[in-house]
Protein backbone atom coordinates (compact mmCIF):
# COMPACT_ATOMS: atom_id res chain seq x y z
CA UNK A 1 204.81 7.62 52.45
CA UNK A 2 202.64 10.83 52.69
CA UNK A 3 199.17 9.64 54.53
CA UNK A 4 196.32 11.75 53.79
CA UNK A 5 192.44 11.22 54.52
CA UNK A 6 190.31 11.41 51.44
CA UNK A 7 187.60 14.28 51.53
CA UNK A 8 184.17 13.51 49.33
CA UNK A 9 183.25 10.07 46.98
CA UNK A 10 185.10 7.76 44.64
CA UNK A 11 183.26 6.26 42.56
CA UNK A 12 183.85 2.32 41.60
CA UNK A 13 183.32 2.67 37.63
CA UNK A 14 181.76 0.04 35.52
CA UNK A 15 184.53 -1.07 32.83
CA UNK A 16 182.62 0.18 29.46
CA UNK A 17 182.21 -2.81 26.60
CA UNK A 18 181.02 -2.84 23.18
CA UNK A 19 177.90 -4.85 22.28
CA UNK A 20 180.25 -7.84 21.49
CA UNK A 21 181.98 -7.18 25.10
CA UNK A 22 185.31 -6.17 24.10
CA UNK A 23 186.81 -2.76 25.68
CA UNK A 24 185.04 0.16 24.77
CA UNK A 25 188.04 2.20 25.59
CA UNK A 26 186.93 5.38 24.09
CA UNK A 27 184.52 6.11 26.81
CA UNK A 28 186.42 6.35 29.73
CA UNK A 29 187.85 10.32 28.49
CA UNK A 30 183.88 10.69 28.52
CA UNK A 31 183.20 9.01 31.98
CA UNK A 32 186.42 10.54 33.46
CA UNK A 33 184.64 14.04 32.84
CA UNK A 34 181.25 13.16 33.80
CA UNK A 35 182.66 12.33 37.68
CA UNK A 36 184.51 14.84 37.79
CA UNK A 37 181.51 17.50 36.67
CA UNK A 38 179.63 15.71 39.26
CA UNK A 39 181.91 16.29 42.21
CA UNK A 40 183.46 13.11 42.36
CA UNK A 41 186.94 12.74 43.76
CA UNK A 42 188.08 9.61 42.38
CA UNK A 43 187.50 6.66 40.62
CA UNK A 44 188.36 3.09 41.79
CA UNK A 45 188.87 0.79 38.61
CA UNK A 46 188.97 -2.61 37.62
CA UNK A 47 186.95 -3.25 41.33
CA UNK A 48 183.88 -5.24 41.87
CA UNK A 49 181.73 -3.03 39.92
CA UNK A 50 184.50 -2.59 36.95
CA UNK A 51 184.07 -6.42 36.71
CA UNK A 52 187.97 -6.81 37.59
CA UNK A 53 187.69 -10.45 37.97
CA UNK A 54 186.01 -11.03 34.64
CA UNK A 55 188.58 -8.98 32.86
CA UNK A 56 192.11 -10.66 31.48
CA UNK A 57 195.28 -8.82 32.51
CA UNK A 58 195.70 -7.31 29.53
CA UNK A 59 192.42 -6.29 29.98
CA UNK A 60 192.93 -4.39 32.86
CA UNK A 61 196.35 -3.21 32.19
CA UNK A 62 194.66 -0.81 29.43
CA UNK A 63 191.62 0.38 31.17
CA UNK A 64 194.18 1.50 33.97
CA UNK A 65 196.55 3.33 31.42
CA UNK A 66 193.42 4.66 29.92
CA UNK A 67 191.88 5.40 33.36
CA UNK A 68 195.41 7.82 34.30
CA UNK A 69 195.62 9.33 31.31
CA UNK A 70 192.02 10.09 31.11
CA UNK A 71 191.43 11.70 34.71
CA UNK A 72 191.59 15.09 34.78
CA UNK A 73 192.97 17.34 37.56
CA UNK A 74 191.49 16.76 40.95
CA UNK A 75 190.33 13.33 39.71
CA UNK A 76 192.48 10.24 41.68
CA UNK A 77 193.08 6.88 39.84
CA UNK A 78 192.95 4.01 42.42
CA UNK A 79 193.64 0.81 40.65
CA UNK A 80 192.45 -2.18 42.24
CA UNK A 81 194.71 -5.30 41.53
CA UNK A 82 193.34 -8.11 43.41
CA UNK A 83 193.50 -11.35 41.75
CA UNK A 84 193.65 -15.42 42.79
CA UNK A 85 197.49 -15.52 41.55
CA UNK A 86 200.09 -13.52 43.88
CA UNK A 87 202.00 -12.73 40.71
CA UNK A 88 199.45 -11.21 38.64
CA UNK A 89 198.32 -9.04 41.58
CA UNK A 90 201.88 -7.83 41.95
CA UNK A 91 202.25 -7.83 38.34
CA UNK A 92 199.08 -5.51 37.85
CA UNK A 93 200.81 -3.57 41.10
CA UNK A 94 203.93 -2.78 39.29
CA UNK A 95 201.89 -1.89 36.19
CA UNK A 96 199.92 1.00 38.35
CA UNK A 97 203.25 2.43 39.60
CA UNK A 98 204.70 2.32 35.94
CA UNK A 99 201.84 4.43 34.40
CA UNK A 100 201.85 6.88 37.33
CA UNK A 101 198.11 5.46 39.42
CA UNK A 102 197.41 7.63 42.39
CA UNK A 103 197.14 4.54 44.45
CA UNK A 104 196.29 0.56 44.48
CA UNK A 105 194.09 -1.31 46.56
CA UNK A 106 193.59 -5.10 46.64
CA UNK A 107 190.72 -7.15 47.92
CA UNK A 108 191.38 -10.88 49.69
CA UNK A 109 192.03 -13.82 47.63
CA UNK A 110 188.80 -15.48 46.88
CA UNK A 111 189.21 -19.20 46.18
CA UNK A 112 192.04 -19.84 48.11
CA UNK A 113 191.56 -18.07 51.62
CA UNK A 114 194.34 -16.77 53.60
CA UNK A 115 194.76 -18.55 57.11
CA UNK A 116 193.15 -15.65 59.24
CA UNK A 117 194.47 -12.21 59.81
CA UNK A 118 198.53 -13.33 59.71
CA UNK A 119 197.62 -15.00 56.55
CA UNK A 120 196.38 -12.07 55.03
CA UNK A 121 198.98 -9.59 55.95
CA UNK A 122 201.81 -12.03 54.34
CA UNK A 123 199.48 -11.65 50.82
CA UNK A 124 199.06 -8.45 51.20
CA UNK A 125 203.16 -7.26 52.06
CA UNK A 126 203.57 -9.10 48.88
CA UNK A 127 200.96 -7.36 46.87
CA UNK A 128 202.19 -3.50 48.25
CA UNK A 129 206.23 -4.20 47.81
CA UNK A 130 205.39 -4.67 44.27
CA UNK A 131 204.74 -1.10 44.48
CA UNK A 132 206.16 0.61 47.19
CA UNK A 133 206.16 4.61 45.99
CA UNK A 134 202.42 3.95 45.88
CA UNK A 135 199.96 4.18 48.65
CA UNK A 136 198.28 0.74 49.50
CA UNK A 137 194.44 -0.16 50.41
CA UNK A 138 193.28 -3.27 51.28
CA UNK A 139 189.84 -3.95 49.90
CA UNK A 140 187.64 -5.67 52.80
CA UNK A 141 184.65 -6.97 51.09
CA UNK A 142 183.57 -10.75 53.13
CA UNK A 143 180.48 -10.86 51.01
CA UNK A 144 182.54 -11.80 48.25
CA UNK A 145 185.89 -13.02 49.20
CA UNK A 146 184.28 -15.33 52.10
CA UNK A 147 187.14 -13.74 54.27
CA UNK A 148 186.37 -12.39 57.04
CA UNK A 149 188.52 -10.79 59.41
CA UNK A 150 188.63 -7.82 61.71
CA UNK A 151 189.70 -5.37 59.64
CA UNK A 152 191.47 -2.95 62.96
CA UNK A 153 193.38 -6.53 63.78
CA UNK A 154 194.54 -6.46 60.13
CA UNK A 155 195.66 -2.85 60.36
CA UNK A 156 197.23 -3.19 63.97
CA UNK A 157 199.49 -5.85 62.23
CA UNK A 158 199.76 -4.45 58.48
CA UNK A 159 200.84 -1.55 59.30
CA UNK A 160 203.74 -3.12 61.07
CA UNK A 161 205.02 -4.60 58.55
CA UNK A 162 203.65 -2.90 55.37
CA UNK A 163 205.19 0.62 54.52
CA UNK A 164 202.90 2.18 52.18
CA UNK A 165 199.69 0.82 53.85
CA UNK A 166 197.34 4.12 53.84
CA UNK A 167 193.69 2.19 54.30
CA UNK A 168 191.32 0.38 53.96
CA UNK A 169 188.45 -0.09 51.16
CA UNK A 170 185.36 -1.23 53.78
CA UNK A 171 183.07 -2.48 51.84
CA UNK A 172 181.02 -4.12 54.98
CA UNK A 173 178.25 -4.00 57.53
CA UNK A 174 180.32 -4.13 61.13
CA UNK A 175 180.64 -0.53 61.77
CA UNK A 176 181.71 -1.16 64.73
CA UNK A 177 184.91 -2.65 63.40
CA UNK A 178 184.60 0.16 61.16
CA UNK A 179 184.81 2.65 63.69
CA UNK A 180 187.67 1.23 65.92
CA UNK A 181 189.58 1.54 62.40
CA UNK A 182 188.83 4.96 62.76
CA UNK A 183 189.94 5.56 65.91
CA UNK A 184 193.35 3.60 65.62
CA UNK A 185 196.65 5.38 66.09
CA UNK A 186 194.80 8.88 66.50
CA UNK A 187 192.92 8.33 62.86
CA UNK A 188 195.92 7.42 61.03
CA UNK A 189 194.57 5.27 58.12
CA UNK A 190 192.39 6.56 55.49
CA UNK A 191 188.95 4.52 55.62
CA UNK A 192 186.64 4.81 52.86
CA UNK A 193 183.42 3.29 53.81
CA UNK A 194 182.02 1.33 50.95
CA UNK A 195 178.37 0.29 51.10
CA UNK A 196 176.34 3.24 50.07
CA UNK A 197 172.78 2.33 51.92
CA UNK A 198 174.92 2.95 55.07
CA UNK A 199 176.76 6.51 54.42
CA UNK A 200 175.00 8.23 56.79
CA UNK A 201 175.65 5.97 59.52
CA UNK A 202 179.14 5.69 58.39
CA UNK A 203 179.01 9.79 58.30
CA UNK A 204 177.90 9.54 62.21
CA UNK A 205 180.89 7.62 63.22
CA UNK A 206 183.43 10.20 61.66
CA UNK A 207 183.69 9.01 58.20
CA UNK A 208 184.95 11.74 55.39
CA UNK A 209 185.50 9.32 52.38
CA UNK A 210 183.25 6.94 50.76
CA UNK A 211 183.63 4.74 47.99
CA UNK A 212 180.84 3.12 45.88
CA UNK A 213 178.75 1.94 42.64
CA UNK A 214 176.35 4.42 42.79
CA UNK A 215 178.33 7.30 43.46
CA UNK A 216 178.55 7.15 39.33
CA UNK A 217 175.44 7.70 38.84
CA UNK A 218 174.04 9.44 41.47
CA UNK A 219 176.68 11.77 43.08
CA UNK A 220 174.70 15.05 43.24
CA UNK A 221 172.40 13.25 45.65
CA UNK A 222 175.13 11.95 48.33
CA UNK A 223 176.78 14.70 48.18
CA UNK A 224 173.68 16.80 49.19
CA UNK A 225 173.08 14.32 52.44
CA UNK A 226 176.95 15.01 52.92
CA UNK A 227 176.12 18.63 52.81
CA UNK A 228 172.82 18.15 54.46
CA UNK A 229 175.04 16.18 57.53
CA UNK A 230 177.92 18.91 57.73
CA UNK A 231 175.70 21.76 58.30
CA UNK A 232 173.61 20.20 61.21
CA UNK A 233 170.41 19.49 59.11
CA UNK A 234 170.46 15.71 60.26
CA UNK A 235 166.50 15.16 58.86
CA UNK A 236 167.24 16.56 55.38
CA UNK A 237 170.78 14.10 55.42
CA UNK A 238 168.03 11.23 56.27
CA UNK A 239 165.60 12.04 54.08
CA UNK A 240 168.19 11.66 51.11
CA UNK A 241 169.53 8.71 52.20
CA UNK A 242 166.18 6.98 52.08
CA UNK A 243 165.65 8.27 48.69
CA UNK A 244 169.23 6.59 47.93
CA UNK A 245 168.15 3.32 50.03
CA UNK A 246 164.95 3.23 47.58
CA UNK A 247 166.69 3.76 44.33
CA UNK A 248 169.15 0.76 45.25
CA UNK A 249 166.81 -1.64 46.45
CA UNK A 250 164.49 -0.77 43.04
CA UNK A 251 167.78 -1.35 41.17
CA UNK A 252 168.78 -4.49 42.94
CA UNK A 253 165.13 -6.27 42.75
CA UNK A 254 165.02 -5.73 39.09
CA UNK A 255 165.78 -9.54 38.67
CA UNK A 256 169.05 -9.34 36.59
CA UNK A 257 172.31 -8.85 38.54
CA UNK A 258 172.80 -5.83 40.34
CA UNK A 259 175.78 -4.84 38.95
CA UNK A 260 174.48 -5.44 35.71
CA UNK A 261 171.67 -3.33 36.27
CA UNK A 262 173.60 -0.53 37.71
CA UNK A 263 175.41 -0.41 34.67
CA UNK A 264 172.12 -0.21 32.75
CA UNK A 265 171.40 2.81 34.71
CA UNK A 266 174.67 4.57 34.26
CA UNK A 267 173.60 4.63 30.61
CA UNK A 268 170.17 5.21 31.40
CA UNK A 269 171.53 8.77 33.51
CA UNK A 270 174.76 9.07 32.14
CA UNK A 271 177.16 7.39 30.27
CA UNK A 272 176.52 4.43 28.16
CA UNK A 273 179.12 1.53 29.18
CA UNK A 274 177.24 -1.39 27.61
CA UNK A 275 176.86 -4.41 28.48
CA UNK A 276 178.35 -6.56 31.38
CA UNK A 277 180.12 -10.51 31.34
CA UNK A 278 179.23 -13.64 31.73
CA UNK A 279 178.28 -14.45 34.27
CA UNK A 280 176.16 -11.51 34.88
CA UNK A 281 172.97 -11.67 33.37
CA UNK A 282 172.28 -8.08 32.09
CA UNK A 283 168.54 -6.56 32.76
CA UNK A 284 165.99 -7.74 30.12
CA UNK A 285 163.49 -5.34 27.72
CA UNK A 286 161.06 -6.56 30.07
CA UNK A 287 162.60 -5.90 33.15
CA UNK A 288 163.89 -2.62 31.92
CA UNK A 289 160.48 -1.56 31.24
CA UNK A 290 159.47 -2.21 34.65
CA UNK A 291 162.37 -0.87 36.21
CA UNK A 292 161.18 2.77 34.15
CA UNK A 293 158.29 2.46 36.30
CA UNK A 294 159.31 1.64 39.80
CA UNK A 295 162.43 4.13 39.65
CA UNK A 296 159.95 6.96 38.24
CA UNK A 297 158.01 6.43 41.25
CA UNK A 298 160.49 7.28 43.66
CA UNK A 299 162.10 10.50 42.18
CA UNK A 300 164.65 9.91 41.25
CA UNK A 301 164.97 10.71 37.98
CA UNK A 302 163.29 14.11 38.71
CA UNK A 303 166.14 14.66 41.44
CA UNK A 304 169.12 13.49 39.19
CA UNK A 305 167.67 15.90 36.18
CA UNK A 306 167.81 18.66 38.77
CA UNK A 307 170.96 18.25 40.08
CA UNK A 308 173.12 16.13 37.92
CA UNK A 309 175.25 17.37 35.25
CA UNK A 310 173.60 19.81 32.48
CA UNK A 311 175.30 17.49 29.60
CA UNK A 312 175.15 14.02 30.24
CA UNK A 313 177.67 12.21 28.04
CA UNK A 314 176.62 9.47 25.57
């Protein structure tokens, strides 16, 4: 299994729906483009943001065929396929390997929890033999899985036993865990750090890949701090990142869901990927209205105009 560490953002795309929230799989040749104009490196599907949980398998079986066919060169498909049933996560596993995914990642189980680090291992050798010519990441998120591990335990014992381990998803506030993951075995697993209010501390510890939700959206601005952070200019790197702190906590305390609301402002910037599931409650008129306000006030749609892509799809 060739190991290599990823270089720039993936971004976690929303799954686009038609007003009666049925696929909208027509968009995702549009999306595919619009990350890739904006520098993005890869997309991670059918994830938290994609709404993976809310979708059938069926579901996601065709937003990941349409996801690989769609991406265009220099564009990686990673297709998450975490699920509460061992079979349809190695069902969805096989799947990615059969339409020729770039990689698959899968989160913890979330109802039933796996009995501590051991426990989690056996679920996910399980999940990664299902397909073993593609490179595994597990997806460490404890906000929402309620299990909560440390993750350089996992990997001293996962990579034992799993071949095609590459990674890990870290979608999580310990950096220090995060950071003795990056030091293990000389740097040999591929972390993408995956809460975007912390990139630039995540940048300070050696981090080189980042996953995200708002890397759709709002690419052109992380990839200035990254920039901004390479070449020395550390006050420039933390002046975007505040900027980036303030547009997601504006998001966030619109009132509806955040995910929901991030996918409002995809379409508000970018590309229009309707509306989410139950049981996300999507932003209001009224809280849409207000959200035009607060977000005006920061920048950041003066910034995005700026530096975004010259053609935003619709």
């Amino acid at each position: 299994m060739i190991k290599r560490r990823t270089e720039g953002l993936i971004a976690a795309p929303f799954t686009p729906l038609r007003a009666d929230r049925t696929l909208n799989l027509n968009a995702v040749d549009q999306y595919a483009r619009w990350l890739h104009t904006n520098g993005v490196v890869g997309a991670f599907i059918c994830g938290t943001t994609g709404e993976g949980s809310s979708l059938t398998m069926e579901e996601r079986c065709q937003v990941a065929e349409r996801w690989v066919a769609a991406a265009p060169a220099g564009l990686r498909v990673i297709v998450h396929v975490g699920h509460t049933s061992l079979a349809d996560c190695r069902t969805l596993a096989a799947h990615a390997q059969t339409i020729g995914a770039d990689s698959i990642a899968c989160i913890a189980p979330f109802f039933f929890k796996p009995a501590g680090v051991a426990g989690l291992v056996d679920w996910c050798e399980q999940v990664a033999s299902a397909a073993p010519r593609l490179p595994f990441y597990y997806y460490h998120m404890p906000s929402m899985t309620g299990v909560s591990v440390k993750v350089c335990d996992f990997l001293r014992l996962a990579s034992q036993r799993i071949p095609n381990l590459v990674g890990i998803k870290f979608t999580f506030e310990d950096l220090e865990d995060f950071q003795r993951c990056l030091e293990l075995e000389d740097g040999r697993f591929d972390m993408l750090f995956g809460r975007d209010e912390l990139l630039l501390s995540a940048l300070a510890l050696g981090a080189r890949g980042a996953v995200g939700s708002t890397y759709n959206f709002a690419a052109p601005l992380y990839r200035a701090l990254i920039a901004a952070y390479d070449r020395g200019d550390r006050q420039k790197a933390a002046e975007l990142q505040a900027l980036a702190v303030q547009m997601i906590n504006t998001l966030v305390g619109s009132g509806a869901h955040p995910v929901a609301t991030f996918k409002w402002f995809m379409g508000r910037v970018g590309v229009d990927c309707g509306p989410s599931r139950l049981p996300l409650n999507d932003p209001t008129p009224e809280q849409i209205a207000a959200l035009e306000i607060r977000l005006e006030a920061t920048g950041i749609f003066a910034w995005l105009k700026r530096k975004s892509a010259t053609a935003p799809v619709s």
